[in-house]
C-alpha atoms as a PDB file:
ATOM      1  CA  UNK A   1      -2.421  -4.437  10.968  1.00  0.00           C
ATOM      2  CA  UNK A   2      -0.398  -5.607   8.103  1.00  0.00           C
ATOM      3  CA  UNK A   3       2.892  -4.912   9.461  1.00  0.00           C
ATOM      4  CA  UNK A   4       2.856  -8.057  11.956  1.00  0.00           C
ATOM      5  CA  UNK A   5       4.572 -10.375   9.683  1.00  0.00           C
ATOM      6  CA  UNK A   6       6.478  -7.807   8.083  1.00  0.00           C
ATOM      7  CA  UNK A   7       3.759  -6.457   5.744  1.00  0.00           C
ATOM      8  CA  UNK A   8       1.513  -7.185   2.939  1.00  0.00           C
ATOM      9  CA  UNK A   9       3.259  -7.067  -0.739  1.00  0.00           C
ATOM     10  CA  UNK A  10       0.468  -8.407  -2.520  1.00  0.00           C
ATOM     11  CA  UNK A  11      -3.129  -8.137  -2.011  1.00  0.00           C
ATOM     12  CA  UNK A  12      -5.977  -9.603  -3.685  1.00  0.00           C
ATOM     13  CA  UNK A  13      -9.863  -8.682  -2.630  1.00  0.00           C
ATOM     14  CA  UNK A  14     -12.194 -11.371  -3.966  1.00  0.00           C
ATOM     15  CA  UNK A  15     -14.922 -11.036  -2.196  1.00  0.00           C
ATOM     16  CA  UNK A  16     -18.311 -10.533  -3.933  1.00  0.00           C
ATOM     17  CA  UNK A  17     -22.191 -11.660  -4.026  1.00  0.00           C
ATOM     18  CA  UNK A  18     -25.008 -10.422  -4.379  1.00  0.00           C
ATOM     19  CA  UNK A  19     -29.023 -11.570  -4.107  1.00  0.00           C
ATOM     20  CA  UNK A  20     -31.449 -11.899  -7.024  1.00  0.00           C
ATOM     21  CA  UNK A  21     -34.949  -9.762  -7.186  1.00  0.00           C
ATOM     22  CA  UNK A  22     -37.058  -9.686  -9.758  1.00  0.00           C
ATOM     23  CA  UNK A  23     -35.920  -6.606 -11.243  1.00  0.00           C
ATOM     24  CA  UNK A  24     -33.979  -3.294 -10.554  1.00  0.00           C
ATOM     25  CA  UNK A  25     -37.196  -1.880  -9.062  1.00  0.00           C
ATOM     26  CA  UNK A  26     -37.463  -4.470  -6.130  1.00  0.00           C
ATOM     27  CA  UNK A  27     -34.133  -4.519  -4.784  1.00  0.00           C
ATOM     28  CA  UNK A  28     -34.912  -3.193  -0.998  1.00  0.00           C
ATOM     29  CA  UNK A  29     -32.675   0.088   0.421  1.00  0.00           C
ATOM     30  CA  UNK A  30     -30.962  -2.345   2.972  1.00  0.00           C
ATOM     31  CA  UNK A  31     -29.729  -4.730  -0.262  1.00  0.00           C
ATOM     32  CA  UNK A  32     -28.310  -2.091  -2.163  1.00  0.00           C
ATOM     33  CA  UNK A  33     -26.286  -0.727   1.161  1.00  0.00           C
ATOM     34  CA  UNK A  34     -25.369  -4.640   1.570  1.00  0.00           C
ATOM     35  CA  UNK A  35     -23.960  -5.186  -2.224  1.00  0.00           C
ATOM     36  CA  UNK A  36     -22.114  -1.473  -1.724  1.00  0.00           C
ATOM     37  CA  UNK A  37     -20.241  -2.429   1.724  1.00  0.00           C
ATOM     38  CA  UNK A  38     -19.777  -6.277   0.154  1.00  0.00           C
ATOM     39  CA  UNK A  39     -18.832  -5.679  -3.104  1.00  0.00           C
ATOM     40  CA  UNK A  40     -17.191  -1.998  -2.721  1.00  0.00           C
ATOM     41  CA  UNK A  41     -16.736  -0.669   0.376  1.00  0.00           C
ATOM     42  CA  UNK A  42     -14.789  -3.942   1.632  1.00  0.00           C
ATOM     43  CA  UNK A  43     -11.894  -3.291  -0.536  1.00  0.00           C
ATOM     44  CA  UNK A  44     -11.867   0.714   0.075  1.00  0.00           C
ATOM     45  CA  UNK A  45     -11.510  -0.634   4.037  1.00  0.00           C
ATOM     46  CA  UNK A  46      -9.223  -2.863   3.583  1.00  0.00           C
ATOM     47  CA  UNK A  47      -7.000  -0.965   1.296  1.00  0.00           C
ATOM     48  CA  UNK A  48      -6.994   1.751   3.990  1.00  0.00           C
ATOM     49  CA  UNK A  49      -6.058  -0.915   6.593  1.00  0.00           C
ATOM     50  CA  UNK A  50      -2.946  -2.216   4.202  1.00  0.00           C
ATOM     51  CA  UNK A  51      -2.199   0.447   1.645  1.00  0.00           C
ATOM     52  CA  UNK A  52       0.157   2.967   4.146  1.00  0.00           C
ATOM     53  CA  UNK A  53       2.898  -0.394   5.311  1.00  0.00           C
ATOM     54  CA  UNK A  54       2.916  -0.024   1.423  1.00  0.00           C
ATOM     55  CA  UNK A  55       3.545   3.506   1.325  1.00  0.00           C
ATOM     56  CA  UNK A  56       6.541   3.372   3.416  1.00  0.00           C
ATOM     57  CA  UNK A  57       7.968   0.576   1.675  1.00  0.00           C
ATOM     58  CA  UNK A  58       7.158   1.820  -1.554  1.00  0.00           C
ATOM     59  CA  UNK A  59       6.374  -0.934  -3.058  1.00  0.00           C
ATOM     60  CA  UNK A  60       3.074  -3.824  -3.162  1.00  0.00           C
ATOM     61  CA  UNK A  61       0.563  -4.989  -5.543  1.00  0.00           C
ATOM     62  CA  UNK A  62      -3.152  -5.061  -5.308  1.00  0.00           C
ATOM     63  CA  UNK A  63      -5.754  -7.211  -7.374  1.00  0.00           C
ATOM     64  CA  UNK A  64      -9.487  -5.958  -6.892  1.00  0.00           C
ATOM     65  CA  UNK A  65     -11.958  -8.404  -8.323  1.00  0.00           C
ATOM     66  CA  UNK A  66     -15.081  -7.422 -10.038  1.00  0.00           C
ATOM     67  CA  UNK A  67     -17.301  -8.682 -12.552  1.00  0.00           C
ATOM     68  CA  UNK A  68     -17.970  -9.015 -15.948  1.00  0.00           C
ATOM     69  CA  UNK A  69     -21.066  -7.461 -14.833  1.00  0.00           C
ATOM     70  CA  UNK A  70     -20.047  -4.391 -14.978  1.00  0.00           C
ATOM     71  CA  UNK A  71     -20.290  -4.985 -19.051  1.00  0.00           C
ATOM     72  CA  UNK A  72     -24.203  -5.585 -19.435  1.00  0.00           C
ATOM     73  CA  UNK A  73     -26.170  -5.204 -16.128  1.00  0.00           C
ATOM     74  CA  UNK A  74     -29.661  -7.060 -15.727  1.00  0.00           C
ATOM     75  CA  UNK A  75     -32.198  -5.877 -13.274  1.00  0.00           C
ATOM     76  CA  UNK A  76     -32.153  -8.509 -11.071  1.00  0.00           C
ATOM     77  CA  UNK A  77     -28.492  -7.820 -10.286  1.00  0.00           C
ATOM     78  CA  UNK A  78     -28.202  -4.109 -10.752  1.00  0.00           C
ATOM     79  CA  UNK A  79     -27.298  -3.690  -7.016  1.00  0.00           C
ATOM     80  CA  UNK A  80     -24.295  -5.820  -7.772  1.00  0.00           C
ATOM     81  CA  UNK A  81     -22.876  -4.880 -10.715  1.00  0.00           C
ATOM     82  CA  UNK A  82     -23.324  -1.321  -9.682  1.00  0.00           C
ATOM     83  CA  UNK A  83     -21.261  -1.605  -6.768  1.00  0.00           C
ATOM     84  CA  UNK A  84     -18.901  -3.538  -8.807  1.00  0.00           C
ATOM     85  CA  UNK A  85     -18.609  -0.779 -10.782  1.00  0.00           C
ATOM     86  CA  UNK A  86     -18.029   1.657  -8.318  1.00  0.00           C
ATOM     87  CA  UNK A  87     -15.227  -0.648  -7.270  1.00  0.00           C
ATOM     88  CA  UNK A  88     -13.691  -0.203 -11.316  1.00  0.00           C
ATOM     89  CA  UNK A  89     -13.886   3.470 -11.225  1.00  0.00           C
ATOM     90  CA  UNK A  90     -11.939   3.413  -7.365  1.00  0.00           C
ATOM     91  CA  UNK A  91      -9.638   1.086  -8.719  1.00  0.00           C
ATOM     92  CA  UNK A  92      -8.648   3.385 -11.879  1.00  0.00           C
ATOM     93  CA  UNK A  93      -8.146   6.165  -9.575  1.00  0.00           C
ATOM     94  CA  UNK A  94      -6.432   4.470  -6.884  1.00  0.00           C
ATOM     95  CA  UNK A  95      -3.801   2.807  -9.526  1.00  0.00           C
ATOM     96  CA  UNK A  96      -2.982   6.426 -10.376  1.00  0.00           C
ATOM     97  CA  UNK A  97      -2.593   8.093  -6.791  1.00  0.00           C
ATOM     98  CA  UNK A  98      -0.464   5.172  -6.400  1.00  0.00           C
ATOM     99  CA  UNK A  99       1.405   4.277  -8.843  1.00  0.00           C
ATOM    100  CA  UNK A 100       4.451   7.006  -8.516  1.00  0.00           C
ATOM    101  CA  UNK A 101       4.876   4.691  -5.159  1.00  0.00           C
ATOM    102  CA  UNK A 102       5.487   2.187  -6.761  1.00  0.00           C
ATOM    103  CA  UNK A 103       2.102   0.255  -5.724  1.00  0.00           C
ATOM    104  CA  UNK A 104       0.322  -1.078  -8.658  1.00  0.00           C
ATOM    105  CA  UNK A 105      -3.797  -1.427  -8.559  1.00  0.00           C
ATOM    106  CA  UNK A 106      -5.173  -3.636 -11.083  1.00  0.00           C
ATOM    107  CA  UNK A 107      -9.081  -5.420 -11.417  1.00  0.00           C
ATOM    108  CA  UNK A 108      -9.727  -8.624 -12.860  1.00  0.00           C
ATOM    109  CA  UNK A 109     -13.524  -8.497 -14.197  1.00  0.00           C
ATOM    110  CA  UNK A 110     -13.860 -12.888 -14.456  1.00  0.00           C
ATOM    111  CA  UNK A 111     -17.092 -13.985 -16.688  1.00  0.00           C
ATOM    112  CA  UNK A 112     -20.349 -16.130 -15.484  1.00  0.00           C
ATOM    113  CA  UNK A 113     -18.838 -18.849 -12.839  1.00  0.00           C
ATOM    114  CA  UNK A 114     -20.686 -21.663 -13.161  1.00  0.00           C
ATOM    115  CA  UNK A 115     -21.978 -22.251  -9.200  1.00  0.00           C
ATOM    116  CA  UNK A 116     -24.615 -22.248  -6.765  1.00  0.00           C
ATOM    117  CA  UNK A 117     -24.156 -18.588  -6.147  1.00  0.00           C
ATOM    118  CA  UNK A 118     -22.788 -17.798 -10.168  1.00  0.00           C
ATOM    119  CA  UNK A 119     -25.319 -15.699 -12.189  1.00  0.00           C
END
């Protein structure tokens, strides 16, 4: 897949959202599977899509995006900055599995966006 224009060097996963409830408590099964295959599981796919043209070339650079979340999570948005979390912790471990291939894994955790959708 990302060997059709010669490969992917750099790769940045941005995407992320997540719906408000009134607290940790009321967030339905079927949201918390949404925010883990939006704000998780997306990048773990698409890193598995990307990651071996990588490999062979031994060499690329990838940029997962979380949240500042992650730092103090409210109720409302526990579903999100769990999974965001979750996303952290794969990051860390995927930076060192990768790293003696020269691939570096890195998250940016951006504050409050002021926006419709920002929290």
């Amino acid at each position: 897949v990302g060997d059709v224009l010669g490969g992917v060097d750099i790769l940045v996963h941005n995407a992320g959202g997540g719906r408000a409830h009134r607290s940790a408590l009321a967030i339905p099964d079927d949201e918390w599977l949404d925010g883990l295959n939006l704000n998780y599981l997306a990048s773990v796919r698409l890193d598995s899509l990307l990651v071996p043209g990588m490999l062979e070339r031994r060499s690329g650079a990838i940029v997962h995006v979380s949240s500042a979340a992650v730092l103090t999570p409210v109720g409302p948005f526990l579903h999100y900055a769990t999974a965001k979390a979750a996303l952290e912790t794969y990051s860390r471990g995927m930076s060192l599995e990768l790293a003696p291939a020269g691939i570096r894994v890195n998250t940016v955790s951006p504050g409050r966006v002021a926006s419709p959708g920002g929290v």
